[in-house]
Protein backbone atom coordinates (compact mmCIF):
# COMPACT_ATOMS: atom_id res chain seq x y z
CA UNK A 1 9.68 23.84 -16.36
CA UNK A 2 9.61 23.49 -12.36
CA UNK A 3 10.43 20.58 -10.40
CA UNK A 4 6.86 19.14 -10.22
CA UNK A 5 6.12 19.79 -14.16
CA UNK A 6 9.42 17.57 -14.70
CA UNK A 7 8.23 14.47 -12.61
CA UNK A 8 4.91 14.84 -13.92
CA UNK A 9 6.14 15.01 -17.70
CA UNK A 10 8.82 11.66 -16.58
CA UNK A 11 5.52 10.19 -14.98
CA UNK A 12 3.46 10.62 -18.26
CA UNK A 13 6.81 9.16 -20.25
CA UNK A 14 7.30 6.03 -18.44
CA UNK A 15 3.71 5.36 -17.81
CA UNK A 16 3.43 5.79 -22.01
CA UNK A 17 5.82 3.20 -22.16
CA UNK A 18 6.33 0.69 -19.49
CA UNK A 19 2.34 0.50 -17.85
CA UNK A 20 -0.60 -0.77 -19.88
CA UNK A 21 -3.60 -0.21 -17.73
CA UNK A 22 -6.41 -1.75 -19.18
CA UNK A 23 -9.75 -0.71 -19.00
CA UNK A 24 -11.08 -1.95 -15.82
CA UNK A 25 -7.74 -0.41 -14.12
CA UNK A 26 -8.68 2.95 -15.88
CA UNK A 27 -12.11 3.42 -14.83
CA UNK A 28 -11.49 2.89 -11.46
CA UNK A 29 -10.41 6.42 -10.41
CA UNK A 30 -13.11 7.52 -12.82
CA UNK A 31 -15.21 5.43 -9.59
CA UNK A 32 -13.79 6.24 -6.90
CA UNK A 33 -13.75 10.35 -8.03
CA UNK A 34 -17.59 10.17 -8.51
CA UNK A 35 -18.08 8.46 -5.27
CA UNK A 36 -16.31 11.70 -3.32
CA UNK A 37 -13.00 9.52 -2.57
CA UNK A 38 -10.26 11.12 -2.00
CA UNK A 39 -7.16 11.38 -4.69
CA UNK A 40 -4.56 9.62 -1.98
CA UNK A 41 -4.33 6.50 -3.57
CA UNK A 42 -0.71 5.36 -5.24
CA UNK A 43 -0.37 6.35 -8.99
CA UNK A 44 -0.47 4.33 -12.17
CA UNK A 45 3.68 3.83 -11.68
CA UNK A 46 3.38 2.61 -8.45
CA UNK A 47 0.43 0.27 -8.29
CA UNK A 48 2.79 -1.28 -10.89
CA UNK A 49 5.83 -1.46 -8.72
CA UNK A 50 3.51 -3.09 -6.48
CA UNK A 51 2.27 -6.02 -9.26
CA UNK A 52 5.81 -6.32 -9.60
CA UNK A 53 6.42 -6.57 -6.12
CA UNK A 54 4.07 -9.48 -5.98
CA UNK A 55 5.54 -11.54 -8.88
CA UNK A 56 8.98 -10.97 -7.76
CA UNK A 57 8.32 -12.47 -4.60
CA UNK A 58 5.71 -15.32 -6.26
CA UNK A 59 3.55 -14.22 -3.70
CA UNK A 60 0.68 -16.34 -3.01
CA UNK A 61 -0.68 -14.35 0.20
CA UNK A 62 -0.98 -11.14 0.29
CA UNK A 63 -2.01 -8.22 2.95
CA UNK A 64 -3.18 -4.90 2.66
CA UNK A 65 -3.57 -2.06 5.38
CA UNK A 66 -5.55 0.51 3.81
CA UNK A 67 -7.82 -0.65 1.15
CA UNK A 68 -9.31 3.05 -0.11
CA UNK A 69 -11.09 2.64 -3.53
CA UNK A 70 -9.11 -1.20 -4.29
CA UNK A 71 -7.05 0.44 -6.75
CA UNK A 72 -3.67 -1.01 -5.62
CA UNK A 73 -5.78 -4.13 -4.14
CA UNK A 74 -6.56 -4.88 -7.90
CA UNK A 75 -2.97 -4.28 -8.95
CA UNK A 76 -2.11 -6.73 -6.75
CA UNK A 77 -4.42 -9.16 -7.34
CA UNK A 78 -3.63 -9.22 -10.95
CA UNK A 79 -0.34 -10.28 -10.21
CA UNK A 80 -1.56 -13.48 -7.87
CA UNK A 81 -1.03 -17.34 -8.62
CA UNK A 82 -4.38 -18.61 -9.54
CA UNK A 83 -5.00 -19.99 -5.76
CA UNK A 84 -3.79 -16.87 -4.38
CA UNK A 85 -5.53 -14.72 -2.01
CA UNK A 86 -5.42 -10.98 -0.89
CA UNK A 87 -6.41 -9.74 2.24
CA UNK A 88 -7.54 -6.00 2.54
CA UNK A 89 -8.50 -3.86 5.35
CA UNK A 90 -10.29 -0.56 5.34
CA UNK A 91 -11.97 1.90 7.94
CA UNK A 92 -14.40 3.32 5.81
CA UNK A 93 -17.45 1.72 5.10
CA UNK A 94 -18.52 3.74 1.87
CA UNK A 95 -14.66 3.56 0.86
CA UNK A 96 -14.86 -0.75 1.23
CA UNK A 97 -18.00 -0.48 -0.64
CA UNK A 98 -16.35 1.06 -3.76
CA UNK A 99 -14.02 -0.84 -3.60
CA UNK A 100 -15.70 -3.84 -3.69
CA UNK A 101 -17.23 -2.42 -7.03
CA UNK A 102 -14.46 -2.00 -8.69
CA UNK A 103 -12.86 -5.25 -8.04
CA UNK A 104 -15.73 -7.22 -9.06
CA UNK A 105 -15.65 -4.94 -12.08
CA UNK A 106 -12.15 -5.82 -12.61
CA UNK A 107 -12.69 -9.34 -12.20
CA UNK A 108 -10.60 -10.01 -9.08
CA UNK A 109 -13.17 -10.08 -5.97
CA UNK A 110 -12.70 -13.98 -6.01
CA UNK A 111 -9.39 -13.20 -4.42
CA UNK A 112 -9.56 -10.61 -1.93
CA UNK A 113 -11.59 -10.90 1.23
CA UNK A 114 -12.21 -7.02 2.26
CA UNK A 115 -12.25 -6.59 6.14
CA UNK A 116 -14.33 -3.28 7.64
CA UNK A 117 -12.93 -1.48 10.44
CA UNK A 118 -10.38 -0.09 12.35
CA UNK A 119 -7.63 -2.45 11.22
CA UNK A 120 -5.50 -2.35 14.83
CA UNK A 121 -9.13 -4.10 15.50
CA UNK A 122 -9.60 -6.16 12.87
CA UNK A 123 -5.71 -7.27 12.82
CA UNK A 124 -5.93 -9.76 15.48
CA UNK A 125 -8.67 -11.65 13.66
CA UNK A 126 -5.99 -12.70 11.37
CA UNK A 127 -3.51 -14.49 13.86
CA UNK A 128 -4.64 -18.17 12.92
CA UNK A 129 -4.42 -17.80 9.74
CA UNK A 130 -1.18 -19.01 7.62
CA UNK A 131 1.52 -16.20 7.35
CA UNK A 132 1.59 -13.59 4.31
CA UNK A 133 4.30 -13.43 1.73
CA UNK A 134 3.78 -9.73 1.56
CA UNK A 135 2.33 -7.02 3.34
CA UNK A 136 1.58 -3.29 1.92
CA UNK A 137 0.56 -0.52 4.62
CA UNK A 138 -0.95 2.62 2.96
CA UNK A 139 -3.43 3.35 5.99
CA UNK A 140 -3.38 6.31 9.21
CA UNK A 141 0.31 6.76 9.89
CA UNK A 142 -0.03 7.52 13.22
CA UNK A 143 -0.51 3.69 13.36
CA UNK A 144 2.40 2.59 11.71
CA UNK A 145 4.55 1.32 13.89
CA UNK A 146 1.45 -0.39 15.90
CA UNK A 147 0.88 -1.93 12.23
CA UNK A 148 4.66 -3.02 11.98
CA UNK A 149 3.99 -4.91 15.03
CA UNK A 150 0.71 -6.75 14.21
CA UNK A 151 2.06 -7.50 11.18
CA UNK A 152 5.11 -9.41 12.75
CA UNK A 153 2.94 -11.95 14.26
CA UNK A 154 1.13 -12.36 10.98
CA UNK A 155 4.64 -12.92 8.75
CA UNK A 156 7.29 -15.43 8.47
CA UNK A 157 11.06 -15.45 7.61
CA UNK A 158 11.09 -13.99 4.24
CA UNK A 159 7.64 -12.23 4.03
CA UNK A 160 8.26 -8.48 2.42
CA UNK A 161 6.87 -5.53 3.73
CA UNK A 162 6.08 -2.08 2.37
CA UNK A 163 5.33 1.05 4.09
CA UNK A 164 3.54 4.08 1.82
CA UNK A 165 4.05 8.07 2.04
CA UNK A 166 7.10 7.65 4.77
CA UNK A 167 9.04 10.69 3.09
CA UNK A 168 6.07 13.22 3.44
CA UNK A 169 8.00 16.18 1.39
CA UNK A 170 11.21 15.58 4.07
CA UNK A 171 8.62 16.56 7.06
CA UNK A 172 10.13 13.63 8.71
CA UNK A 173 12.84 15.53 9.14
CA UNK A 174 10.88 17.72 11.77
CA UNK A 175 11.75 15.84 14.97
CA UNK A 176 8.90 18.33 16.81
CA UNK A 177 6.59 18.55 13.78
CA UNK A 178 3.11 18.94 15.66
CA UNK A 179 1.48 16.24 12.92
CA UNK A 180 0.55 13.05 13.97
CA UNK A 181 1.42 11.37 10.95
CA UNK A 182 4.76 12.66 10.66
CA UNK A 183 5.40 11.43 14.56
CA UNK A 184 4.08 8.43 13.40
CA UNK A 185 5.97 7.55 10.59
CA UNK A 186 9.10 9.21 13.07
CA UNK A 187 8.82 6.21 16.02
CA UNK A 188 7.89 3.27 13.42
CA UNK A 189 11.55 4.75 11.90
CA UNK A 190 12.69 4.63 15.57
CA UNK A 191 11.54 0.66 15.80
CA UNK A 192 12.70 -0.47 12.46
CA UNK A 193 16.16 1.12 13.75
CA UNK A 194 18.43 -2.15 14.89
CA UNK A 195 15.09 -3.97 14.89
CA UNK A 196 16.13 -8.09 15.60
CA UNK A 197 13.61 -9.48 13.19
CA UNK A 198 13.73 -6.92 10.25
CA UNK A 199 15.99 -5.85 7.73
CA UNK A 200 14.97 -2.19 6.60
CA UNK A 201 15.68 0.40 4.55
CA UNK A 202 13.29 3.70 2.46
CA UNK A 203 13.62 4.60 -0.72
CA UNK A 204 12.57 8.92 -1.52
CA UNK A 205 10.05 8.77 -4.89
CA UNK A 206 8.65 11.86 -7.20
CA UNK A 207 5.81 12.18 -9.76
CA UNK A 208 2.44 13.09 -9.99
CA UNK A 209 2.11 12.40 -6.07
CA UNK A 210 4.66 14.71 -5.43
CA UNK A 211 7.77 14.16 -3.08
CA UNK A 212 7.61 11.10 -0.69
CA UNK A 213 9.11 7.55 -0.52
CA UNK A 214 8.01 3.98 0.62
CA UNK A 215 9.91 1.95 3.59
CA UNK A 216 11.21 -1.99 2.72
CA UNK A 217 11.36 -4.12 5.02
CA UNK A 218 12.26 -8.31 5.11
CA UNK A 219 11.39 -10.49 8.36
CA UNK A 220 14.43 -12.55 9.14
């Protein structure tokens, strides 16, 4: 059995026994496949790290950079006090619009407010609003550190943030990779590093996504 086969087959184990997706959660890949997304959303294990996530930090305002088809929007959501309140932005029109499908087929769109655009654009918008508890970024990561940023001004001591795909199969070892992404993901390492309001650190992850990893960071 290769590498892949075995985090696939530990995947399929731990997903058997530790996360009950119900039907609304299953048939929203089924969605967003039919509707030409595309299969860069996190998995099954993850979106439940990410309801965990939530509870753990009885988070009762929540943001989201990077909406796709509102599969980990819904995870979240799910995990929500009932007056709390997710916040979701997304580039993609068509992508926005499946999503809001699925959440209202999930039963969740009465707590997430979906916000269409480029988010660096739609960010600002946000700045009067009370702070979030927690923050997940799973958009372009080119604009990651840019993202870090905005988000600072929209968090308090204490709020959580998580970073997606920051591994990227060890390319971020490639300090002249010619990707965008990978430089990306490179200088929002480079601001996290020493950073005076953040305490930081990344975590390397396998499955059925392959090799990658998610950054943590707390606001102090």
């Amino acid at each position: 059995m290769s590498e892949r086969e075995t985090w696939e087959k530990v995947d399929e184990y731990v997903i058997d026994r530790l996360v009950t997706e119900d039907g609304d959660m299953a048939s929203i890949n089924a969605l967003n496949e039919s509707e030409g997304l595309p299969s860069i959303g996190v998995s099954s294990t993850q979106g439940k790290m990410l309801y965990l996530y939530v509870k753990m930090k009885a988070a009762r305002r929540v943001l989201e950079i990077g909406t796709l088809g509102g599969y980990s929007s819904i995870w979240m959501a799910k995990a929500l006090p009932e007056n709390g309140t997710l916040t979701t932005l997304e580039f993609s029109p068509k992508h926005a619009e499946t999503a809001a499908v699925n959440m209202e087929n999930a039963g969740v769109k009465d707590k997430i407010s979906i916000h269409v655009g480029p988010a660096l654009e739609t960010l600002p918008a946000l700045q009067n609003e009370e702070p979030f508890d927690f923050v997940f970024i799973d958009a372009d990561k080119e604009n990651n550190p840019h993202y870090i940023e905005h988000v600072l001004r929209l968090s308090k001591p204490g709020t959580t943030i998580l970073v997606d795909n920051v591994i990227r199969n060890g390319e971020i070892l490639e300090e002249d990779s010619k990707s965008s992404s990978i430089q990306g993901i490179r200088r929002m390492f480079d601001l996290l590093h020493h950073h005076p309001r953040l305490e930081s650190t990344a975590f390397q992850t396998v499955g059925n996504k392959g090799y990658d990893g998610f950054l943590l960071a707390v606001v102090q």
